[in-house]
C-alpha atoms as a PDB file:
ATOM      1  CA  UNK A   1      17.902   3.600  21.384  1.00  0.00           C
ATOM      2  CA  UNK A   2      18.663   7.383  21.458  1.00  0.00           C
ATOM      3  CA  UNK A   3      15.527   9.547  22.623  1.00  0.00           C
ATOM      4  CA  UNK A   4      15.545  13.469  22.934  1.00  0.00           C
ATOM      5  CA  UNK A   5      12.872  15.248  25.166  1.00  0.00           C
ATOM      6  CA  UNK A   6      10.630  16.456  21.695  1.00  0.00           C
ATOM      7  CA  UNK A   7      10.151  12.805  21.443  1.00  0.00           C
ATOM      8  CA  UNK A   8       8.815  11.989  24.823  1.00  0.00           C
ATOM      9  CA  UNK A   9       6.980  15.057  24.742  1.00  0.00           C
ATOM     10  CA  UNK A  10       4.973  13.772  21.390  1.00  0.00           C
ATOM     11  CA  UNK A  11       4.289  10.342  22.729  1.00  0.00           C
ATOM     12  CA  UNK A  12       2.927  11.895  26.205  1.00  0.00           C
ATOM     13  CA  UNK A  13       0.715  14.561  24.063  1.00  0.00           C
ATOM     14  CA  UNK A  14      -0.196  11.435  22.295  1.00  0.00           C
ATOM     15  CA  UNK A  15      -2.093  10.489  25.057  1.00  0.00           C
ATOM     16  CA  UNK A  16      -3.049   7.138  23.386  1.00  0.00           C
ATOM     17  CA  UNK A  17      -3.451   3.143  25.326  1.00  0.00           C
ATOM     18  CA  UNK A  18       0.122   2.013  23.943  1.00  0.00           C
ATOM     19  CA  UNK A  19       2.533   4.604  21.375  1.00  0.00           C
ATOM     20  CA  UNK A  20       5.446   4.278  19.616  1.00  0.00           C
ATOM     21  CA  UNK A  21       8.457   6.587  18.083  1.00  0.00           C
ATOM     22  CA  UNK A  22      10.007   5.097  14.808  1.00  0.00           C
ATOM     23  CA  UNK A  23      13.473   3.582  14.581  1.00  0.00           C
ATOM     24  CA  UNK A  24      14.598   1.004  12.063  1.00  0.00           C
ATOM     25  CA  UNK A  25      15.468  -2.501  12.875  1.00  0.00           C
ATOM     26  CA  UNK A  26      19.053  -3.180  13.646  1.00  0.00           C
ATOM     27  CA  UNK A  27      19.860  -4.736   9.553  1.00  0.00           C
ATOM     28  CA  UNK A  28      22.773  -3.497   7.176  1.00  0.00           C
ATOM     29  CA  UNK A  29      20.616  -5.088   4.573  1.00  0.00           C
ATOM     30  CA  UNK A  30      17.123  -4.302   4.567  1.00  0.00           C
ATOM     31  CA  UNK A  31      16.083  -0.945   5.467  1.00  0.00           C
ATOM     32  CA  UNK A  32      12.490  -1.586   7.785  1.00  0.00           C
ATOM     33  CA  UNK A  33      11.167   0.149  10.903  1.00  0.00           C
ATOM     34  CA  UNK A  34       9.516  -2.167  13.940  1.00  0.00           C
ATOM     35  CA  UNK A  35       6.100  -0.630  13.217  1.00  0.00           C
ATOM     36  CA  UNK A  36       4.239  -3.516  11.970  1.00  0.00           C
ATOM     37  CA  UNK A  37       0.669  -4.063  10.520  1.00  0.00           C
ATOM     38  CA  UNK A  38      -1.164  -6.543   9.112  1.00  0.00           C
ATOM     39  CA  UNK A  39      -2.014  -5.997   5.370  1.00  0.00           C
ATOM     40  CA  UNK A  40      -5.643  -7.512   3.403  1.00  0.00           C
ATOM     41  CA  UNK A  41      -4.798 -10.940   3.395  1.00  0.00           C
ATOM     42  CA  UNK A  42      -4.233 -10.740   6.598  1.00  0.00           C
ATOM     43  CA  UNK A  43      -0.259 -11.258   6.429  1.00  0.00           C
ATOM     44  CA  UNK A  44       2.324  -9.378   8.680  1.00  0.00           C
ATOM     45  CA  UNK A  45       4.160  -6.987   7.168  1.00  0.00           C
ATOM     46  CA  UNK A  46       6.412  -4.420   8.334  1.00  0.00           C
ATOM     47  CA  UNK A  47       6.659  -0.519   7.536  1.00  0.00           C
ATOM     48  CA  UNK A  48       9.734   0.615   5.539  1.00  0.00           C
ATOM     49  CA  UNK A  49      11.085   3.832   6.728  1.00  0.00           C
ATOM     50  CA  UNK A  50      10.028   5.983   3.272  1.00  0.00           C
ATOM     51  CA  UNK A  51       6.276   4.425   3.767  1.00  0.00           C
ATOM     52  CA  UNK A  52       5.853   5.595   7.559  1.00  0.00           C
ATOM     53  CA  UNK A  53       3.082   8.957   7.489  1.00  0.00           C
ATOM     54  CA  UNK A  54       4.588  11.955   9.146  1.00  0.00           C
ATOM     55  CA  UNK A  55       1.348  12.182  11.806  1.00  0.00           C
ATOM     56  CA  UNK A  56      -0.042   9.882  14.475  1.00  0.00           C
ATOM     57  CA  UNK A  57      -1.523   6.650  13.128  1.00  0.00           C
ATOM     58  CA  UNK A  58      -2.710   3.426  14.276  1.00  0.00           C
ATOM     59  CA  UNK A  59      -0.538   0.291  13.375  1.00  0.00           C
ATOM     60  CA  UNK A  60      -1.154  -3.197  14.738  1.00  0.00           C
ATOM     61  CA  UNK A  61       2.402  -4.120  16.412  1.00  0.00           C
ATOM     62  CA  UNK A  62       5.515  -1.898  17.476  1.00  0.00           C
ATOM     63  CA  UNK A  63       8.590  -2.906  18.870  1.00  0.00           C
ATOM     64  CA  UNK A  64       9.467  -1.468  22.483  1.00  0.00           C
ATOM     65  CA  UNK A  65      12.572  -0.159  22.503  1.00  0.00           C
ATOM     66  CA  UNK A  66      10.908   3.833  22.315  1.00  0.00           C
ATOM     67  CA  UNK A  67       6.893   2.929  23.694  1.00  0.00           C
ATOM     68  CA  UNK A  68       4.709   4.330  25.891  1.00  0.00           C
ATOM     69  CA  UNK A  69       1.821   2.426  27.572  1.00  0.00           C
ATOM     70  CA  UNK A  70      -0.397   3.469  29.494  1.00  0.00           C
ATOM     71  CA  UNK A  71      -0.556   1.904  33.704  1.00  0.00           C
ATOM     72  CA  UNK A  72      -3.957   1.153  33.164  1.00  0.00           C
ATOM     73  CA  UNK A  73      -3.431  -0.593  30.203  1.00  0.00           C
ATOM     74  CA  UNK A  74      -0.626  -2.649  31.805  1.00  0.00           C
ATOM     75  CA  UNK A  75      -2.808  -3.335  34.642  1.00  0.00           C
ATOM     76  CA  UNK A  76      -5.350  -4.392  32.370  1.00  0.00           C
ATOM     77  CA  UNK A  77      -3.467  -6.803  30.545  1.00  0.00           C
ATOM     78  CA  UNK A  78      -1.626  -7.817  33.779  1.00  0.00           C
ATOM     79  CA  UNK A  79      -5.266  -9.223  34.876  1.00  0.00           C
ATOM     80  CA  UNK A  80      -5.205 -10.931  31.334  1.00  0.00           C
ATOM     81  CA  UNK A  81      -2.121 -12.626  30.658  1.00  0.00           C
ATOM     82  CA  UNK A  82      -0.530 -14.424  33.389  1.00  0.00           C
ATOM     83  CA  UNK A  83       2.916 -14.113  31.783  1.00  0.00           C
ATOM     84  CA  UNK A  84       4.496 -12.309  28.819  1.00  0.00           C
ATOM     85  CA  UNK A  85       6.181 -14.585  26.507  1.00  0.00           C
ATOM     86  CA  UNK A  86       8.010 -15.659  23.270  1.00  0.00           C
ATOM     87  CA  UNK A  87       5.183 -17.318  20.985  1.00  0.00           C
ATOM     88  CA  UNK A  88       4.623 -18.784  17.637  1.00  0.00           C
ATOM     89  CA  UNK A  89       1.810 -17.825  15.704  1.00  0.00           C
ATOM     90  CA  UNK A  90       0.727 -19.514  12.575  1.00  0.00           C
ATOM     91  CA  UNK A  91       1.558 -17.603   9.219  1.00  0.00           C
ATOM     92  CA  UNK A  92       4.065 -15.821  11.537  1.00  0.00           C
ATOM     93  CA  UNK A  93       7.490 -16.793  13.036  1.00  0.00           C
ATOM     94  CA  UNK A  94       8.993 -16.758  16.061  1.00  0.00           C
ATOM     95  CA  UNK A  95       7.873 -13.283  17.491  1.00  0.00           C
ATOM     96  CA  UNK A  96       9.180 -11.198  20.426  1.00  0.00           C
ATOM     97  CA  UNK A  97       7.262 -10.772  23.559  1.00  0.00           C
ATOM     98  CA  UNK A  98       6.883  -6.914  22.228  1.00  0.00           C
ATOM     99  CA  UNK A  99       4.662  -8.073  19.193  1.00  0.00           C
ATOM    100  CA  UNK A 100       2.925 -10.799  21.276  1.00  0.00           C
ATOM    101  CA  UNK A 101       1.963  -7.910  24.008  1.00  0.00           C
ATOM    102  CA  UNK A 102       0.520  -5.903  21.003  1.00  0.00           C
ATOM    103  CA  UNK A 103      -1.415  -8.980  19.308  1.00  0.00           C
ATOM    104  CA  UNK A 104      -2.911  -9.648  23.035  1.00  0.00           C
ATOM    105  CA  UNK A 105      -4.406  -6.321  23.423  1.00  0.00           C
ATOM    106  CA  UNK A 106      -5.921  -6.099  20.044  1.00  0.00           C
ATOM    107  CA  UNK A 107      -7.906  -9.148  21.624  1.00  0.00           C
ATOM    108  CA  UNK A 108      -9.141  -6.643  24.240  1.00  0.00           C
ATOM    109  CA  UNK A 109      -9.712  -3.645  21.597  1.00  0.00           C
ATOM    110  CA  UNK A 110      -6.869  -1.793  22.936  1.00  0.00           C
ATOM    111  CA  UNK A 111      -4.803   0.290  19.961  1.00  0.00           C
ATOM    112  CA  UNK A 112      -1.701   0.647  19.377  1.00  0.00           C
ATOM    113  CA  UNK A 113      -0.233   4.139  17.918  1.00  0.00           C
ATOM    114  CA  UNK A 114       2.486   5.339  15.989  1.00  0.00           C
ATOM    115  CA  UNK A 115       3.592   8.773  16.063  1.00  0.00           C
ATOM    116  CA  UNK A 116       5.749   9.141  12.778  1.00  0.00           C
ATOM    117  CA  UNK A 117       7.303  12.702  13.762  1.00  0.00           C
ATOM    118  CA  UNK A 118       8.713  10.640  16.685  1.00  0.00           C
ATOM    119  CA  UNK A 119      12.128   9.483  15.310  1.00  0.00           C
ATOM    120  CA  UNK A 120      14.822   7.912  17.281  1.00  0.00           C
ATOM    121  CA  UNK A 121      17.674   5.899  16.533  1.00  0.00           C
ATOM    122  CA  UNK A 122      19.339   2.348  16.991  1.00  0.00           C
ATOM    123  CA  UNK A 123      22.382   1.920  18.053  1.00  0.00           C
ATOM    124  CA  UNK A 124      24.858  -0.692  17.526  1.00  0.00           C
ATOM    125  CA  UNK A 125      28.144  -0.479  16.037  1.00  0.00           C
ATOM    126  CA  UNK A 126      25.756   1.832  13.685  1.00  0.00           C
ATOM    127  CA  UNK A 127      23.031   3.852  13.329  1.00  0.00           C
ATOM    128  CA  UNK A 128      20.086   2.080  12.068  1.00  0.00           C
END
């Protein structure tokens, strides 16, 4: 993940529980972001680049490869979970301990953010 100072700057101002900059998933084929959210019937879905708002928003799941969370959020959930870990969900597949983190503290009522002016890159043997 590449990150410049303006970004870190925007989450910080952000000044939300858990935020995230945008970046795509690493894919030559489909074009989607790791901002996730969960649509009216309730299925997972994730944001393509073009449909990501350019202002702070609330989503329901973000990858962490360019996330801020808060330390008393993290302390919070530490108290909560007793360990982090790769889950499946029903209606979902095997998700990353990134989504499962974010799932977990919508249990507690704790947001997560999305600040689409925050863009950042993912690196590979490409740019994502």
């Amino acid at each position: 993940i590449i990150v410049t100072e303006s970004v870190l700057e925007k989450l910080i101002a952000a000044d939300k529980p858990i935020v995230t900059g945008v970046y795509n998933k690493k894919s030559l084929t489909q074009r989607e972001t790791t901002v996730c959210y969960i649509d009216e019937q309730k299925n997972w879905r994730v944001y393509k680049p073009e449909e990501i708002k350019e202002e702070l928003f609330k989503c329901d799941a973000c990858g962490f490869g360019c996330v801020l969370i808060k330390r008393d959020t993290m302390r919070f959930m530490s108290d909560k979970m007793k360990k982090i870990c790769f889950r499946f969900i029903q209606q979902m597949h095997y998700i990353s301990e990134d989504l499962y983190f974010c799932i977990e503290c919508s249990k507690y009522n704790i947001e997560v953010w999305c600040d689409g002016t925050a863009k950042v890159a993912h690196v590979g043997k490409f740019f994502y």
